[in-house]
N, C-alpha and C. Protein backbone atom coordinates (compact mmCIF):
# COMPACT_ATOMS: atom_id res chain seq x y z
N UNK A 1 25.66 13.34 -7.69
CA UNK A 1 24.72 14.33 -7.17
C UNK A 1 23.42 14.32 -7.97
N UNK A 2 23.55 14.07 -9.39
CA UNK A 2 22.40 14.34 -9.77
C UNK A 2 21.56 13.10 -9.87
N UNK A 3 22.08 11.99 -9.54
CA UNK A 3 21.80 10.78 -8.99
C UNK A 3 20.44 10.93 -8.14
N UNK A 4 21.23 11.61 -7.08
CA UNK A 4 20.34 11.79 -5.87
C UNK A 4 19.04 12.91 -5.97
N UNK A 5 18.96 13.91 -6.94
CA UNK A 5 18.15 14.97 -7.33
C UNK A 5 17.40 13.85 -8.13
N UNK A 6 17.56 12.99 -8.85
CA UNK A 6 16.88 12.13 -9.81
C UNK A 6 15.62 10.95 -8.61
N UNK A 7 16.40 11.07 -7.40
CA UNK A 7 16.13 10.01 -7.17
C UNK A 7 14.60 10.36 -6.37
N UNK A 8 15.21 12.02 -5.37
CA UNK A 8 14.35 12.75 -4.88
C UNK A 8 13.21 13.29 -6.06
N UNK A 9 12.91 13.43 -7.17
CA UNK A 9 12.14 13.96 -7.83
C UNK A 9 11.11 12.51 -8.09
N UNK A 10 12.08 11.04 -8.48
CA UNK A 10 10.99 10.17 -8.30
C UNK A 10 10.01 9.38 -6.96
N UNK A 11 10.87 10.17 -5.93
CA UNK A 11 10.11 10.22 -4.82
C UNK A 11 8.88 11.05 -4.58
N UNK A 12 8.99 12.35 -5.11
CA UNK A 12 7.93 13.33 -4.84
C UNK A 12 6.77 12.42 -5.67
N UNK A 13 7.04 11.98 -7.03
CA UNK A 13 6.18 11.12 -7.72
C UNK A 13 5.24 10.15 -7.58
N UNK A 14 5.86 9.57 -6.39
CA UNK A 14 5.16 8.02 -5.63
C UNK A 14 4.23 9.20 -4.74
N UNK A 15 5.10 9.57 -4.10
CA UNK A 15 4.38 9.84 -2.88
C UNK A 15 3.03 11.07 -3.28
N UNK A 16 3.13 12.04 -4.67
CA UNK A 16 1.95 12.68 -4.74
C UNK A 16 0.87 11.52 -5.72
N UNK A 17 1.45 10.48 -6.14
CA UNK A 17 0.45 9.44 -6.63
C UNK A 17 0.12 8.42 -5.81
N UNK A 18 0.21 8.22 -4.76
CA UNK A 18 -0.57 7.35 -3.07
C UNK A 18 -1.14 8.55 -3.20
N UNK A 19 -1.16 9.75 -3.03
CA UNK A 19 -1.51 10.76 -2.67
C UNK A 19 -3.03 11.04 -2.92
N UNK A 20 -2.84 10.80 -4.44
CA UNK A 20 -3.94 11.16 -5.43
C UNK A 20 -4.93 9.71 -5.31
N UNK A 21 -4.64 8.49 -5.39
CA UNK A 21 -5.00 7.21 -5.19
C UNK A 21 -6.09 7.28 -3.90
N UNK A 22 -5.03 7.73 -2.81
CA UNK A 22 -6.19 8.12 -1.42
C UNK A 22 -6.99 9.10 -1.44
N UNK A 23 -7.48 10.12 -2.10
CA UNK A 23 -8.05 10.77 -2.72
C UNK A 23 -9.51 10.39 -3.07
N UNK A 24 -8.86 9.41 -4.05
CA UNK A 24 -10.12 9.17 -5.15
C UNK A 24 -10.78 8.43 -4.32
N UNK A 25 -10.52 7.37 -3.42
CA UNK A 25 -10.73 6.46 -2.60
C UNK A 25 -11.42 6.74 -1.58
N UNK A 26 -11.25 7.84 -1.43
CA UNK A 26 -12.14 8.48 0.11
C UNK A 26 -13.28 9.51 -1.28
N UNK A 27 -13.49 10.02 -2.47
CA UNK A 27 -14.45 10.31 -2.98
C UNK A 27 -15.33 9.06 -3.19
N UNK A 28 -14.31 7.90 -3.83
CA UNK A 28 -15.43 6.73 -4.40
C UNK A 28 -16.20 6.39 -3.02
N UNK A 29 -16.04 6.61 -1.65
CA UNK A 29 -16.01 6.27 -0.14
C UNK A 29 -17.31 7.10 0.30
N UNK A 30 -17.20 8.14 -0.23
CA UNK A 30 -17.75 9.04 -0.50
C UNK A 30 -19.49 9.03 -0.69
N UNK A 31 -19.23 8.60 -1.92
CA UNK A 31 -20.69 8.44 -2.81
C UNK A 31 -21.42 6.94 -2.65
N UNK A 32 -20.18 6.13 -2.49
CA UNK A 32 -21.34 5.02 -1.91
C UNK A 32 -22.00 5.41 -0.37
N UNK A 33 -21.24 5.84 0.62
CA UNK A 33 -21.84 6.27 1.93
C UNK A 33 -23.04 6.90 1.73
N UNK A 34 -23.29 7.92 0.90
CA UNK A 34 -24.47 8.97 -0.04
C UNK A 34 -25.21 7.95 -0.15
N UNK A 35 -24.99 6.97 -1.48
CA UNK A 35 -25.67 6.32 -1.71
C UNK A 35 -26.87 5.48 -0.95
N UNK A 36 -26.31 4.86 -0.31
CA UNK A 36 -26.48 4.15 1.40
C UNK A 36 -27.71 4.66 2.06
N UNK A 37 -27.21 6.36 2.33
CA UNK A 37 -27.97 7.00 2.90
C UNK A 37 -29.42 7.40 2.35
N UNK A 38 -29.43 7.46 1.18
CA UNK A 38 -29.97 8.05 0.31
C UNK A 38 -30.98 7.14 -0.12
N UNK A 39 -30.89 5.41 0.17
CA UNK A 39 -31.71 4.97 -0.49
C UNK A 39 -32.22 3.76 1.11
N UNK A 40 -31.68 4.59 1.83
CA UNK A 40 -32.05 3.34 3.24
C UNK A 40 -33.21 2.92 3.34
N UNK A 41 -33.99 3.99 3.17
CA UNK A 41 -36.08 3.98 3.61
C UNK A 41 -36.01 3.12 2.56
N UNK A 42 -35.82 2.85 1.32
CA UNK A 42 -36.79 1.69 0.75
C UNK A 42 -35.90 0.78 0.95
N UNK A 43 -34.77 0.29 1.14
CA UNK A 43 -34.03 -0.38 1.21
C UNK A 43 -34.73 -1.58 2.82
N UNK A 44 -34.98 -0.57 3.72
CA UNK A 44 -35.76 -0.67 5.37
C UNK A 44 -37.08 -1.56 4.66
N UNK A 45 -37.52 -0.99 3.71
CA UNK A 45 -39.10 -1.59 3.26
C UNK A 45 -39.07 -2.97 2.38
N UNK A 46 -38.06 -2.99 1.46
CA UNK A 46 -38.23 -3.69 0.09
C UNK A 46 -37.00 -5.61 1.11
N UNK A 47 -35.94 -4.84 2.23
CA UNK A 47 -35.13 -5.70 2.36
C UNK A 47 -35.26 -6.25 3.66
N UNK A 48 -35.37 -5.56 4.28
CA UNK A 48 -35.05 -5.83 6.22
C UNK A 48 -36.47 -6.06 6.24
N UNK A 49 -37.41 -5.82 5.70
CA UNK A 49 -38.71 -6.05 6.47
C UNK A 49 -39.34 -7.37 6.29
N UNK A 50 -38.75 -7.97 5.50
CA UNK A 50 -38.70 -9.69 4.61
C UNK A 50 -38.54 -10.67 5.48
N UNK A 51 -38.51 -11.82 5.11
CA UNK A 51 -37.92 -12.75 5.98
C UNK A 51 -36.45 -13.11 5.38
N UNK A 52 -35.49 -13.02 6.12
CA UNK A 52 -34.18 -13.84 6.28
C UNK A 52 -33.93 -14.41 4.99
N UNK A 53 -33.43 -14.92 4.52
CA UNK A 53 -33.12 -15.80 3.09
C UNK A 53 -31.45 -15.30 2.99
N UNK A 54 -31.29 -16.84 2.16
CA UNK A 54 -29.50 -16.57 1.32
C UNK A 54 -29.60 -15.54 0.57
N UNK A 55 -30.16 -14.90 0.01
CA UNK A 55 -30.25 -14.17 -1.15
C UNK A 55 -29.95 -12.29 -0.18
N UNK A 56 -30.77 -12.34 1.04
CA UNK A 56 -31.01 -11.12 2.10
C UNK A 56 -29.74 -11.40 2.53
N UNK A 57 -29.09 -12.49 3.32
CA UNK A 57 -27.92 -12.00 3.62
C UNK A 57 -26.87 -11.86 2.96
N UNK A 58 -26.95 -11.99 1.52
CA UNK A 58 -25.73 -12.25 0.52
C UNK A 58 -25.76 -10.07 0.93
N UNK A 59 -27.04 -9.67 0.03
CA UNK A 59 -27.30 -8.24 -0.58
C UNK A 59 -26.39 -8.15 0.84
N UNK A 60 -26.91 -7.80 1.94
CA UNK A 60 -26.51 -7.37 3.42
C UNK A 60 -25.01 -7.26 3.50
N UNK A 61 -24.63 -8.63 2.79
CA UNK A 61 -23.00 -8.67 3.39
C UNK A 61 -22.66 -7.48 2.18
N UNK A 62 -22.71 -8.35 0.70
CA UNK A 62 -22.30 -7.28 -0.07
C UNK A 62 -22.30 -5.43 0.47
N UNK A 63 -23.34 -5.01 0.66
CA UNK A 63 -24.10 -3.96 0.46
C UNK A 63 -23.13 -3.48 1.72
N UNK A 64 -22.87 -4.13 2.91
CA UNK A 64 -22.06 -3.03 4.08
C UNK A 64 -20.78 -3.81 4.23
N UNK A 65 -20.21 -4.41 4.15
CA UNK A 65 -18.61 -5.05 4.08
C UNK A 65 -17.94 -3.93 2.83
N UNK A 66 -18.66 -3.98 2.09
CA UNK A 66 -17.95 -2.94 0.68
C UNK A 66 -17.92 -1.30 1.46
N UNK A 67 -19.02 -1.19 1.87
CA UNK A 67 -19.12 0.00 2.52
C UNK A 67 -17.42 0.17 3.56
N UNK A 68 -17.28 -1.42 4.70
CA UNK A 68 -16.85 -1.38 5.54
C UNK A 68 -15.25 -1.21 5.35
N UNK A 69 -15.04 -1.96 4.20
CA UNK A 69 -13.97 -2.31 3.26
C UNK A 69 -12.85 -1.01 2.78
N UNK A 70 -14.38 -0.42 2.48
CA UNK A 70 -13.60 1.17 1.51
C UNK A 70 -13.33 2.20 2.45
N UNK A 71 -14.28 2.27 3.66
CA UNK A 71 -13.12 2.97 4.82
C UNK A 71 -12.31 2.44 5.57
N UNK A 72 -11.72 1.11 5.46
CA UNK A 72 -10.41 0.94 5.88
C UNK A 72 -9.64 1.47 4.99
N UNK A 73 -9.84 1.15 3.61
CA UNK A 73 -8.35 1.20 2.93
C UNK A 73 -8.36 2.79 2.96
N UNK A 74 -9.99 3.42 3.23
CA UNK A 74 -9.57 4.87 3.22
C UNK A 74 -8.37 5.16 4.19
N UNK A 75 -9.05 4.86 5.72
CA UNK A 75 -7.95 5.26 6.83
C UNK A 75 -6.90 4.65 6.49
N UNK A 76 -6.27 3.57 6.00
CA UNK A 76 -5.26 2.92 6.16
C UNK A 76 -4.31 3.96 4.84
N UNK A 77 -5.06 4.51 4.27
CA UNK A 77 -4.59 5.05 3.09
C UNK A 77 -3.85 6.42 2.97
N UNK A 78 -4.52 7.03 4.16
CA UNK A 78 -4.04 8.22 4.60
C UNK A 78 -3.05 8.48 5.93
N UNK A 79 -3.26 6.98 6.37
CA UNK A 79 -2.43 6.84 7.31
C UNK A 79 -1.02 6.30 7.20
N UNK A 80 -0.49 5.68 6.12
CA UNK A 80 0.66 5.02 5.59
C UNK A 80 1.85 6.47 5.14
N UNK A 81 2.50 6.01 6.04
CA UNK A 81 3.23 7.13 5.56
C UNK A 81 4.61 6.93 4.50
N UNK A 82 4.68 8.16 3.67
CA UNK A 82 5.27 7.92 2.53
C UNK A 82 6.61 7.63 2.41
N UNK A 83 7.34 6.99 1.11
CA UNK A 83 8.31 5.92 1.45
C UNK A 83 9.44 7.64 1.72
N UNK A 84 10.69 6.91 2.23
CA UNK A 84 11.58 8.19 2.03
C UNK A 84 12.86 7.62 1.25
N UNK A 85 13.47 8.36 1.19
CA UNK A 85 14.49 8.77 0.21
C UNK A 85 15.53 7.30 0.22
N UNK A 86 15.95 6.97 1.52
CA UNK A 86 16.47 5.92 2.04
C UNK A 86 15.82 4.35 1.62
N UNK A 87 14.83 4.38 1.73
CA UNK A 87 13.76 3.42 0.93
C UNK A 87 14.30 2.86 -0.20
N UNK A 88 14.32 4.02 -0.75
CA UNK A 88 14.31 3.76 -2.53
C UNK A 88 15.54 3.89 -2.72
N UNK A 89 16.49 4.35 -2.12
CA UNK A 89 17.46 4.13 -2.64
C UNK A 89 18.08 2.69 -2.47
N UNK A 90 18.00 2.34 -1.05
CA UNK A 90 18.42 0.34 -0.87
C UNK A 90 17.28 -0.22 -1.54
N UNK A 91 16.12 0.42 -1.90
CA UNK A 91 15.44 -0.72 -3.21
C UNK A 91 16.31 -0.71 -4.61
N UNK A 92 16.70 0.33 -5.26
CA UNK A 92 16.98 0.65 -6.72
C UNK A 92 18.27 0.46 -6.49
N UNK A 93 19.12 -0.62 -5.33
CA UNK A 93 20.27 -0.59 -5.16
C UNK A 93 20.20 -2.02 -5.54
């Protein structure tokens, strides 16, 4: 029995630390989106208004794939649902 109380308490564990992980992930998600926003007008002036170059589409990819990147794993992050009891027990078996 206390097997199983042991086993349920390291469950609550995982599952409020994905918890906390998706969290931070949708703040760090957060502040770059801010960021983004925040600095578009010169970004419109200093980048897009240029001509084309390796160097323009490197920034470009970098600059919105990371953007694009960090709200998947956001959604995917909040969407995964947490392991259960059964899980872990045929794992730690």
């Amino acid at each position: 029995m206390a097997n199983i109380e042991q086993k349920l308490d390291e469950l609550a564990q995982v599952v409020s630390s994905n918890q906390t992980i998706a969290k931070f992930g949708l703040a760090a998600t957060s502040l770059l989106a801010y960021d983004l926003f925040i600095t578009f007008h010169r970004e419109v002036t200093c980048i897009w208004k240029r001509q084309w170059s390796a160097v323009t589409f490197v920034y470009a990819a970098i600059r919105y794939c990371t953007l694009l990147n960090m709200t998947l794993q956001c959604v995917l992050g909040f969407m995964a649902s947490p392991p259960n009891i059964t899980t872990c027990v045929r794992r730690s078996a």
